[in-house]
Structure formats: structure tokens, C-alpha cells
N, C-alpha and C. Protein backbone atom coordinates (compact mmCIF):
# COMPACT_ATOMS: atom_id res chain seq x y z
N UNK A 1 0.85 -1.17 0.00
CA UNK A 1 0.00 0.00 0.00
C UNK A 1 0.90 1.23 0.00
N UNK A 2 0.56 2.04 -0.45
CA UNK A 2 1.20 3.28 -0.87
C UNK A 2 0.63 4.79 0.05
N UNK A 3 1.52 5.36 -0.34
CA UNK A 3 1.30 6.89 0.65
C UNK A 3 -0.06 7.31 0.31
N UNK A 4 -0.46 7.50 -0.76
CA UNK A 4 -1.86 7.28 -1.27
C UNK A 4 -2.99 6.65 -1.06
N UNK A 5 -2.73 5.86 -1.39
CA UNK A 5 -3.57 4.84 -0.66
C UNK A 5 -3.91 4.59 0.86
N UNK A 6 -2.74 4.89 1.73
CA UNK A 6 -3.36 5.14 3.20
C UNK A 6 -3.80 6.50 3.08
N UNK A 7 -3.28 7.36 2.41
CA UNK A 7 -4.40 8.65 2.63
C UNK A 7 -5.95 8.41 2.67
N UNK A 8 -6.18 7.12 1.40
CA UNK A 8 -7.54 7.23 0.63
C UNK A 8 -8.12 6.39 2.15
N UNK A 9 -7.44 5.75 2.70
CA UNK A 9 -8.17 4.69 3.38
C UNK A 9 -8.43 5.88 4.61
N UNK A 10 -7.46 6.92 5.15
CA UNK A 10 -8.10 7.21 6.40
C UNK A 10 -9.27 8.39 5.97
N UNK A 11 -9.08 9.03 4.39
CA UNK A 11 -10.35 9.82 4.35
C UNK A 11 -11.34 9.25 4.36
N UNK A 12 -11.78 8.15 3.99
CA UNK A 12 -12.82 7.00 4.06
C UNK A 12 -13.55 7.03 5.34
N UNK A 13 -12.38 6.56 6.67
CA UNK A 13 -12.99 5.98 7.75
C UNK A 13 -12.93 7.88 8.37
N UNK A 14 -12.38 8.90 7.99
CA UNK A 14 -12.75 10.06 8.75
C UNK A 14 -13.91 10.97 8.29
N UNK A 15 -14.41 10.41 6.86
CA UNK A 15 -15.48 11.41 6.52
C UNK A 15 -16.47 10.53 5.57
N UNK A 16 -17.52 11.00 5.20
CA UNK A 16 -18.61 10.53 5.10
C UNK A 16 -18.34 10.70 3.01
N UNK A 17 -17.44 10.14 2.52
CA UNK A 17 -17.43 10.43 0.77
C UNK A 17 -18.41 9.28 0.40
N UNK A 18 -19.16 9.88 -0.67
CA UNK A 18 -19.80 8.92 -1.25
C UNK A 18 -19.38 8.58 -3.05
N UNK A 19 -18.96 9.48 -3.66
CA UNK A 19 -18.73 9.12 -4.97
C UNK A 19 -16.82 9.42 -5.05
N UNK A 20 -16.74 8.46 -6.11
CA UNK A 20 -15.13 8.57 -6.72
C UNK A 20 -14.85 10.17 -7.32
N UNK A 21 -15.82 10.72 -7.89
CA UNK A 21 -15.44 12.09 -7.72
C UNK A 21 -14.86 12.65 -6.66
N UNK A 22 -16.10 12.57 -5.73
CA UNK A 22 -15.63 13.43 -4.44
C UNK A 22 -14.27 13.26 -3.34
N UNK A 23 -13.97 11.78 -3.45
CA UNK A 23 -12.74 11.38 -3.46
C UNK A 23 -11.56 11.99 -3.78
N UNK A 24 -11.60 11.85 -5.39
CA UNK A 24 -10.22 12.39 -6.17
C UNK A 24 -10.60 14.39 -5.43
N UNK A 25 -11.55 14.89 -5.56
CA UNK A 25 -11.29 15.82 -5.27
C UNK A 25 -10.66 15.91 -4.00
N UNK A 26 -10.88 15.46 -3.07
CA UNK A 26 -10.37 15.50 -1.97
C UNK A 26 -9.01 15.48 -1.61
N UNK A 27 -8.52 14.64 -2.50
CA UNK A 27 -7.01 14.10 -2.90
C UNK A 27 -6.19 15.33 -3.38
N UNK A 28 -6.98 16.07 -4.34
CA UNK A 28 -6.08 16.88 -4.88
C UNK A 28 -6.12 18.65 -4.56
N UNK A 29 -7.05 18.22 -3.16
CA UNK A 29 -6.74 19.54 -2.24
C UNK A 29 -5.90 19.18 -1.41
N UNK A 30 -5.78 17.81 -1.43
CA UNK A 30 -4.50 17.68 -0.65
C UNK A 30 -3.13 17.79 -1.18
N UNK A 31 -3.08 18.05 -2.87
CA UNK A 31 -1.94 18.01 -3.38
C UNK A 31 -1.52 16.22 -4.18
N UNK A 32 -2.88 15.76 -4.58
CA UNK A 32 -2.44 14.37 -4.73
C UNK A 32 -2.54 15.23 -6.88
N UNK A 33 -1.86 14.36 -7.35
CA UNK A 33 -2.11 14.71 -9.13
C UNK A 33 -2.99 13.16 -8.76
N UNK A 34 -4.37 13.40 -9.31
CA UNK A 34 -4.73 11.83 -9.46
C UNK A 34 -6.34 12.22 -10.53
N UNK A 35 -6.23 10.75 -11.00
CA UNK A 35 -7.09 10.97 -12.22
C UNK A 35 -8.11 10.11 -12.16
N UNK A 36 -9.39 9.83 -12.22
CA UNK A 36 -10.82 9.42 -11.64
C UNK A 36 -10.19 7.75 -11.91
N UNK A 37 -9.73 7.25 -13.14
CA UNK A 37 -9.17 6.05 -13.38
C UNK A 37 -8.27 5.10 -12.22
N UNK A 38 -7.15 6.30 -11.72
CA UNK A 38 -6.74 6.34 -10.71
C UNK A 38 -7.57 5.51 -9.24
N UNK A 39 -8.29 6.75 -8.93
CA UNK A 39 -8.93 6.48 -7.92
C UNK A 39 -10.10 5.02 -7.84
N UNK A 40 -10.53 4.61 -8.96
CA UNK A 40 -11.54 3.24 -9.49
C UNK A 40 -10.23 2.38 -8.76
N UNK A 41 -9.30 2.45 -8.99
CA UNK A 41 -8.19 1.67 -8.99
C UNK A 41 -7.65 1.23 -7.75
N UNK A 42 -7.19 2.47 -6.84
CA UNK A 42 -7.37 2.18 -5.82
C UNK A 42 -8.71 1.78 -5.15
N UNK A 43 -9.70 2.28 -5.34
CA UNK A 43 -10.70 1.54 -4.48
C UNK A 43 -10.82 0.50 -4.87
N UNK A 44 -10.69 -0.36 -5.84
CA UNK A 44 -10.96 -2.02 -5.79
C UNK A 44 -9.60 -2.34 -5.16
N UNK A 45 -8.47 -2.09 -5.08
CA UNK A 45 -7.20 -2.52 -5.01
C UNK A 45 -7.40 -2.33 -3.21
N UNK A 46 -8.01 -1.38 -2.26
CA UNK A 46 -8.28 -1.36 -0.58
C UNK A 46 -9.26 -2.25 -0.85
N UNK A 47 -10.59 -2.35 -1.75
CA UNK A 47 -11.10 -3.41 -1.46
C UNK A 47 -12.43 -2.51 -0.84
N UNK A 48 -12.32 -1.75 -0.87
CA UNK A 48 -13.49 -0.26 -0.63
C UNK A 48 -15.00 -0.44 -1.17
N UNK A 49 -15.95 -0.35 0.02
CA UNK A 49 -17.12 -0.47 -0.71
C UNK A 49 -18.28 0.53 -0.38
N UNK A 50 -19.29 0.85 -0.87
CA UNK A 50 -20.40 1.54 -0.20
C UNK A 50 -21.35 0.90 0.82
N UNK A 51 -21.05 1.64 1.94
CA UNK A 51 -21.43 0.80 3.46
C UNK A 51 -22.69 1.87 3.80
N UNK A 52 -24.36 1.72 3.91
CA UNK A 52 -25.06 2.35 4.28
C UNK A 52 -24.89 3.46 5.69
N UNK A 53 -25.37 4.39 5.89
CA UNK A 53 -25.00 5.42 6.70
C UNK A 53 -26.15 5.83 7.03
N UNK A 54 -27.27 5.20 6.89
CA UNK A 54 -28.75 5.53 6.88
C UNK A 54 -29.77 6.33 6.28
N UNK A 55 -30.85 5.75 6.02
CA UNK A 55 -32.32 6.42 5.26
C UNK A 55 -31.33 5.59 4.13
N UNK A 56 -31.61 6.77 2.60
CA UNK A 56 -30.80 5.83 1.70
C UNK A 56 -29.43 6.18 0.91
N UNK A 57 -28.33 6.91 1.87
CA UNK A 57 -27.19 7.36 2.04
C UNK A 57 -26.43 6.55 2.16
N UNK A 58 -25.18 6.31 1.44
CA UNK A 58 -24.12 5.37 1.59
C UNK A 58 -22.62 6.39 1.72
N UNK A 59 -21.88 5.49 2.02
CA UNK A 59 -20.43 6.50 1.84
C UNK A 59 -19.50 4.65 1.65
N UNK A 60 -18.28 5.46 1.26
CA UNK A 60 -17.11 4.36 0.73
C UNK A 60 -16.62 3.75 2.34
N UNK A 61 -16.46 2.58 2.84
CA UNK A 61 -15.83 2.07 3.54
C UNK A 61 -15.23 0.79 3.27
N UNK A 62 -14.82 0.30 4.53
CA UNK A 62 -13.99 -0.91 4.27
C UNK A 62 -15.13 -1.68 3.88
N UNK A 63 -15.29 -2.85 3.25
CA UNK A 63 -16.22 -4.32 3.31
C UNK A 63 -16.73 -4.48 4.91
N UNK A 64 -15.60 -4.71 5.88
CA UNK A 64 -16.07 -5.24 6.94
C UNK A 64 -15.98 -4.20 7.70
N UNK A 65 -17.03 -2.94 7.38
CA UNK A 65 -17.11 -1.85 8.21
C UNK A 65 -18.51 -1.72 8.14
N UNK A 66 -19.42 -2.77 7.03
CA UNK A 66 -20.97 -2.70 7.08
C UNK A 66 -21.21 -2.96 8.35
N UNK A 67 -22.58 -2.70 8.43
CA UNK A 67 -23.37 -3.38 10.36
C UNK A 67 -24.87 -3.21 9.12
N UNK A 68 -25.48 -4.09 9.85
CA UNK A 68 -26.44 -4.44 9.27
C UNK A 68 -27.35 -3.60 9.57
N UNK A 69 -28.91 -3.68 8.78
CA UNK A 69 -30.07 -2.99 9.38
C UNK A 69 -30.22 -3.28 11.16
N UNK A 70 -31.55 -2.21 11.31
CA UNK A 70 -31.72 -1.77 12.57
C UNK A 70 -32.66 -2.76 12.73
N UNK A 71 -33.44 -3.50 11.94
CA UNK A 71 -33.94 -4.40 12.41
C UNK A 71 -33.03 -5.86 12.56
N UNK A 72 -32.21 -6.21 11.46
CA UNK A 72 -31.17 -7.26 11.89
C UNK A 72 -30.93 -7.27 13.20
N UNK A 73 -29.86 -6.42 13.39
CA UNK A 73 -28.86 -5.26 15.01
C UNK A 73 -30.38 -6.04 16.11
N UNK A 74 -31.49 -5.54 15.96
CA UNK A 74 -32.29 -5.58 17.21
C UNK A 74 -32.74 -7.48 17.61
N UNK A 75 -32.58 -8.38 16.18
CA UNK A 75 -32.84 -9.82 15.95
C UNK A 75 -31.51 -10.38 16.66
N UNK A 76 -30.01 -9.81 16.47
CA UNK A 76 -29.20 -10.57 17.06
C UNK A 76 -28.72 -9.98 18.24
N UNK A 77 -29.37 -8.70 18.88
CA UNK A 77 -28.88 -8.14 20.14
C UNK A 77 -30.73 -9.03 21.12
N UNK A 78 -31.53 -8.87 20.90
CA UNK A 78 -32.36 -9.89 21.28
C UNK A 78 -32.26 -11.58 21.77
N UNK A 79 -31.73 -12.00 20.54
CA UNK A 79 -31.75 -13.77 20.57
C UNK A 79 -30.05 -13.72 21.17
N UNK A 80 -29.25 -13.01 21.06
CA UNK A 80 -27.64 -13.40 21.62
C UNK A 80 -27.41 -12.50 22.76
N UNK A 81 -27.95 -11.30 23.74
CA UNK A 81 -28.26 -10.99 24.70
C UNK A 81 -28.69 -11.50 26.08
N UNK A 82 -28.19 -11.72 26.38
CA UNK A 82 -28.87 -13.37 27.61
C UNK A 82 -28.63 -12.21 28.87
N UNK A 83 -27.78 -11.44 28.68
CA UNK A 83 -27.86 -10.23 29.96
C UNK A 83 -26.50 -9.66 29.86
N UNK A 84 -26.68 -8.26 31.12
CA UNK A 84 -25.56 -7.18 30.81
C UNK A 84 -25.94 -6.50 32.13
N UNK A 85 -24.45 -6.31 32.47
CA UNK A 85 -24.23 -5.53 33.87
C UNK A 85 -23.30 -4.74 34.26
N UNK A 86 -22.68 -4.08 34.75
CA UNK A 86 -21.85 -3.07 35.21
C UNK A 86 -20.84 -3.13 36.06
N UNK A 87 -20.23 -2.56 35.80
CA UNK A 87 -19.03 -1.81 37.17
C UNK A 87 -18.11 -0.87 36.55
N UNK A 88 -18.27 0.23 37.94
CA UNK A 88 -17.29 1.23 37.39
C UNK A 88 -17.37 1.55 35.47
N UNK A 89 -15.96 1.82 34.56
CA UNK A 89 -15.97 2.11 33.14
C UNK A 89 -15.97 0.73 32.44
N UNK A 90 -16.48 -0.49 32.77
CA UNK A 90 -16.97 -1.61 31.69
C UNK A 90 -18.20 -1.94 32.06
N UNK A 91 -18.86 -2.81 31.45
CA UNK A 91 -19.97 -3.17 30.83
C UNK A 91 -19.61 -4.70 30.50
N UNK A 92 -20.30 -5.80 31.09
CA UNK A 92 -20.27 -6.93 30.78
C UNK A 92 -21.94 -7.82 30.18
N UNK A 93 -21.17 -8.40 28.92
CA UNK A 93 -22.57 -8.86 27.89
C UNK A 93 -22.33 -10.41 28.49
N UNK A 94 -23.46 -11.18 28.45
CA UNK A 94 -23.70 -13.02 28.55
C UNK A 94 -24.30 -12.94 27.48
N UNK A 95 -23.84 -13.54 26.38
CA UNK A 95 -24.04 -14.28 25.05
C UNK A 95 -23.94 -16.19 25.30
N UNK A 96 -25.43 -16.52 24.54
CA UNK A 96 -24.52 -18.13 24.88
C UNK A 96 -23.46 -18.56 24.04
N UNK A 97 -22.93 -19.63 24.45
CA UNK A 97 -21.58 -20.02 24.19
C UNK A 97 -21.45 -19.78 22.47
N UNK A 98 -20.52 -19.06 22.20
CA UNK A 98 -19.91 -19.41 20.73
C UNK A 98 -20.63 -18.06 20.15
N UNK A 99 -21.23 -17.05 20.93
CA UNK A 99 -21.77 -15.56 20.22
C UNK A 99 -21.00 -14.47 20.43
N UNK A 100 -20.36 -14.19 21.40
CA UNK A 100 -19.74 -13.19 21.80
C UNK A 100 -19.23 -12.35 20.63
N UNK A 101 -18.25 -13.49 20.21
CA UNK A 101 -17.49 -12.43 18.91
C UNK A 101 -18.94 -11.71 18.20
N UNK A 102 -19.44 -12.57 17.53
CA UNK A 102 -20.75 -12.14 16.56
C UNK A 102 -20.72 -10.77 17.31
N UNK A 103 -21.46 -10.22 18.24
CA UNK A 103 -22.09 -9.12 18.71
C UNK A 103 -20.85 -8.44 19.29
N UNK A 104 -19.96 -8.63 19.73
CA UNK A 104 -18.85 -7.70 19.91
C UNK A 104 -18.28 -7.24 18.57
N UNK A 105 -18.59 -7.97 17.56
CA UNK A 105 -18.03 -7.34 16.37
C UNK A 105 -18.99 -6.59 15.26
N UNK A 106 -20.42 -6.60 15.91
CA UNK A 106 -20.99 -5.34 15.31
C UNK A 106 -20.88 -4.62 16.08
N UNK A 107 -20.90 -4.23 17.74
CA UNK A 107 -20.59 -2.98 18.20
C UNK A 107 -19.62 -2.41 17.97
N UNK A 108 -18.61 -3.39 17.81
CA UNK A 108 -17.52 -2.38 17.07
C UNK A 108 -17.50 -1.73 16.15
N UNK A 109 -18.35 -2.37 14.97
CA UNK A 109 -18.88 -1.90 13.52
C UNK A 109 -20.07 -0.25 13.98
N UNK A 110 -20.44 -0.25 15.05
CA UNK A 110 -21.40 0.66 15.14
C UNK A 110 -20.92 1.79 15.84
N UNK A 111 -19.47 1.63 16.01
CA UNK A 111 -19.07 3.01 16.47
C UNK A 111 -19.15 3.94 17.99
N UNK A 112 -19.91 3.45 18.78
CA UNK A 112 -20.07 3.56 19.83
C UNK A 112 -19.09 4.62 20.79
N UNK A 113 -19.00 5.50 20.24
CA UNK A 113 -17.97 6.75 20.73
C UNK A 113 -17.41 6.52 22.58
N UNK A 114 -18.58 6.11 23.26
CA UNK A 114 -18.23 5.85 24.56
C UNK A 114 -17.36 4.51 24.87
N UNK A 115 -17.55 4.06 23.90
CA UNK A 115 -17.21 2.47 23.83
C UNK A 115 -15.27 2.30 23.32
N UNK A 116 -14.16 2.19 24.38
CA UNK A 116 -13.07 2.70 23.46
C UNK A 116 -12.17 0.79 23.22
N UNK A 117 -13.10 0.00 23.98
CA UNK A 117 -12.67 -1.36 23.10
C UNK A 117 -13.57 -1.98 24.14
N UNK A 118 -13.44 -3.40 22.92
CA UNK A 118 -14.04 -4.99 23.32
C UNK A 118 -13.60 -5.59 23.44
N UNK A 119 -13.59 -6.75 24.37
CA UNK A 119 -12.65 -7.99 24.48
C UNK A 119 -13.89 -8.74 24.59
N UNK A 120 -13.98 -10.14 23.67
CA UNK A 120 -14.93 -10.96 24.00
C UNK A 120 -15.14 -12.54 23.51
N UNK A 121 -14.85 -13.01 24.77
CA UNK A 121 -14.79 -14.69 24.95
C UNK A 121 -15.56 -15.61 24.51
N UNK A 122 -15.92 -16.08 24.83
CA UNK A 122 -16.58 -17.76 24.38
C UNK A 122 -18.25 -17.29 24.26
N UNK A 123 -18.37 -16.39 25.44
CA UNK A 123 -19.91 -16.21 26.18
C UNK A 123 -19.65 -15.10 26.70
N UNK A 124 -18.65 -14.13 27.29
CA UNK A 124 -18.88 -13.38 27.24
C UNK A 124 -18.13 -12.10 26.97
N UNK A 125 -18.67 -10.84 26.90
CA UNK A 125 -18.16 -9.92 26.10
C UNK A 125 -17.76 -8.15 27.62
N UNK A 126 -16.56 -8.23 27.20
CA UNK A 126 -16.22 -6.83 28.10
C UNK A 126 -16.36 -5.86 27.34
N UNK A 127 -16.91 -4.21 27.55
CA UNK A 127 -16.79 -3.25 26.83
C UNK A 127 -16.31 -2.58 28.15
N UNK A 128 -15.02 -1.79 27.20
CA UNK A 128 -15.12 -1.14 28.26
C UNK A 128 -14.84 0.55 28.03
N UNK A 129 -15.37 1.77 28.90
CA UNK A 129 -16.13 2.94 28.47
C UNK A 129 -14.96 3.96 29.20
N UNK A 130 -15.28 4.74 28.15
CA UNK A 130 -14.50 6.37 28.65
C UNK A 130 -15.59 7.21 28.60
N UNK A 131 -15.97 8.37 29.40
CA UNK A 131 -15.24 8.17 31.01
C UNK A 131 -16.50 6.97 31.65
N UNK A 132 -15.82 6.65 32.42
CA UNK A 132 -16.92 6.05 33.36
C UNK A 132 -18.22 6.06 33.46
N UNK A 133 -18.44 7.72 33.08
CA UNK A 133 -20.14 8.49 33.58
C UNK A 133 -20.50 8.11 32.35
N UNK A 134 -19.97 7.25 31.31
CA UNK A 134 -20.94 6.69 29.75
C UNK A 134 -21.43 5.77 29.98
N UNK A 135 -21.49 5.07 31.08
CA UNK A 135 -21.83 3.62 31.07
C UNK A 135 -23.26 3.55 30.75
N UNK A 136 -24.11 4.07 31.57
CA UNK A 136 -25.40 4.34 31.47
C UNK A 136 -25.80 4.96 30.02
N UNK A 137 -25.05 5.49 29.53
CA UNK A 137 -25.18 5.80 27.98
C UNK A 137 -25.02 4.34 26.82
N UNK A 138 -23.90 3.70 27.61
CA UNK A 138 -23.79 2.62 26.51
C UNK A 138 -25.07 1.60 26.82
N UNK A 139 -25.44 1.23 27.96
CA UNK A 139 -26.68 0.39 28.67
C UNK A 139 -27.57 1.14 27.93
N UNK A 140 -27.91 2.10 27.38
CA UNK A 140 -29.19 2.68 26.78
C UNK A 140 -28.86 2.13 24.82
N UNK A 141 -27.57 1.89 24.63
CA UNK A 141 -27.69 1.52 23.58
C UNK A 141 -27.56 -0.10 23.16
N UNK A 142 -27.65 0.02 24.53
CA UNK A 142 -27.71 -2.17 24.35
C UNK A 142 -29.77 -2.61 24.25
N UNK A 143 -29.72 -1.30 25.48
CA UNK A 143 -31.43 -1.51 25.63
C UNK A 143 -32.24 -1.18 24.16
N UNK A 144 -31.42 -0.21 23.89
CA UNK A 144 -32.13 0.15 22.73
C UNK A 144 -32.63 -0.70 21.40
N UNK A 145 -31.73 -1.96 21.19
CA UNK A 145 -31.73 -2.55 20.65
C UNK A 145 -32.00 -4.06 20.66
N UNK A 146 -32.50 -4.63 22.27
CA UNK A 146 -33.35 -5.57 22.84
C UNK A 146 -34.60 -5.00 23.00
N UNK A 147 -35.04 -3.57 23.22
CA UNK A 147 -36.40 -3.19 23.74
C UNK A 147 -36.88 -2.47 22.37
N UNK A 148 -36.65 -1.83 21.42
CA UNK A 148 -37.43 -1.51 20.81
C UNK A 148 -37.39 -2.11 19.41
């Protein structure tokens, strides 16, 4: 991968581009010489795709930066949710055996600003929160997605 190419990858995950135009432009306010051919090029070559952003808005991300619909999200935080509890800045999930990853790896996909990592086992899953006083923020987004 090239100097370029990590440029293209962190404008991706820092801003919301949706077309290869808007891309190359981006590039060449940064001083990149690059030509729309170019840029087709690199994005199949990162492997770059259009990942929904909601209503019917997409932008370029990685492949494995999709998270599914809000109704999916609420089917596998429901059926792989078995319970969730607290202390202090983590948050502990009970998934039965062999789910954890599954659902620790769409919250990761969902961005969770309070949320600054996951570690998660067999069954169960640690999040754990900056500052502390988010916890109750992240518990509203676990609820959110078993209760409604």
C-alpha cells in the first residue's frame, strides 16, 4: 500500500465520501495529481465499498465496516443478549456459548464513541467505556436494541 492509498483509506474511515469524484477531489486539495481512473483503482485494489450510513445514504468504507439494518442489530442483540451488567468504566454482555465475537463485532462496527474497546470470549463480552459516567449511555444503547 502506498502513501496514497493510506491517505484514501483514512479519508474514508474520517469522513462521510460517497462518490469517486468526491474522493479524487479530496485528494487533490490535498496536493495528490490523481485521475478518476486512478482512484476506481485504488478503491478495488483497498477493497473499498459503499457501506449504508442511513435512510438511503451510503459513503465508501472498508467491506467489513458494514453493520447491518436496525432491524437485523435488534434480531441478534435480542436472541444473543442473555444479559448485561456493570461496574465502574466496563460493561459486561452473557451471550450463549460461541456468540460473543458475533455481537462484539458489530458494536464495534457501530461506532459507539463511549465504547473505546471490546474484548470478548466464548460467552462473554467486556466493553469497556471512557469516562466512566458513559456507562449508562452505553446500557441505553444495548437496551435500545433488545427493547425496541
Amino acid at each position: 500500500m502506498n502513501k496514497r492509498q493510506r491517505r484514501i483509506l483514512e479519508l474514508v474511515l474520517e469522513q462521510q465520501i460517497s462518490t469517486q469524484k468526491e474522493l479524487a477531489e479530496r485528494l487533490r486539495e490535498e496536493g495528490y495529481q490523481i485521475t478518476q481512473a486512478t482512484v476506481s483503482r485504488d478503491i478495488k485494489e483497498l477493497q473499498l465499498v459503499k457501506v449504508p450510513i442511513g435512510g438511503d445514504q451510503y459513503k465508501y468504507g472498508r467491506s467489513q465496516d458494514s453493520v447491518p439494518g436496525e432491524s437485523k442489530l435488534r434480531m441478534l442483540f435480542r436472541e444473543f443478549v442473555l444479559s448485561y451488567d456493570s461496574s465502574e468504566n466496563l460493561v459486561i454482555i452473557n451471550t450463549p456459548p460461541g456468540n460473543a465475537n458475533t455481537i462484539a463485532y458489530f458494536i464495534d462496527r457501530l461506532g459507539w464513541p463511549e465504547v473505546i474497546g471490546t474484548i470478548a470470549g466464548d460467552d462473554t463480552i467486556m466493553l469497556i467505556c471512557k469516562p466512566k459516567e458513559a456507562v449508562p449511555v452505553v446500557i441505553g444503547y444495548i437496551e435500545h436494541y433488545i427493547n425496541n
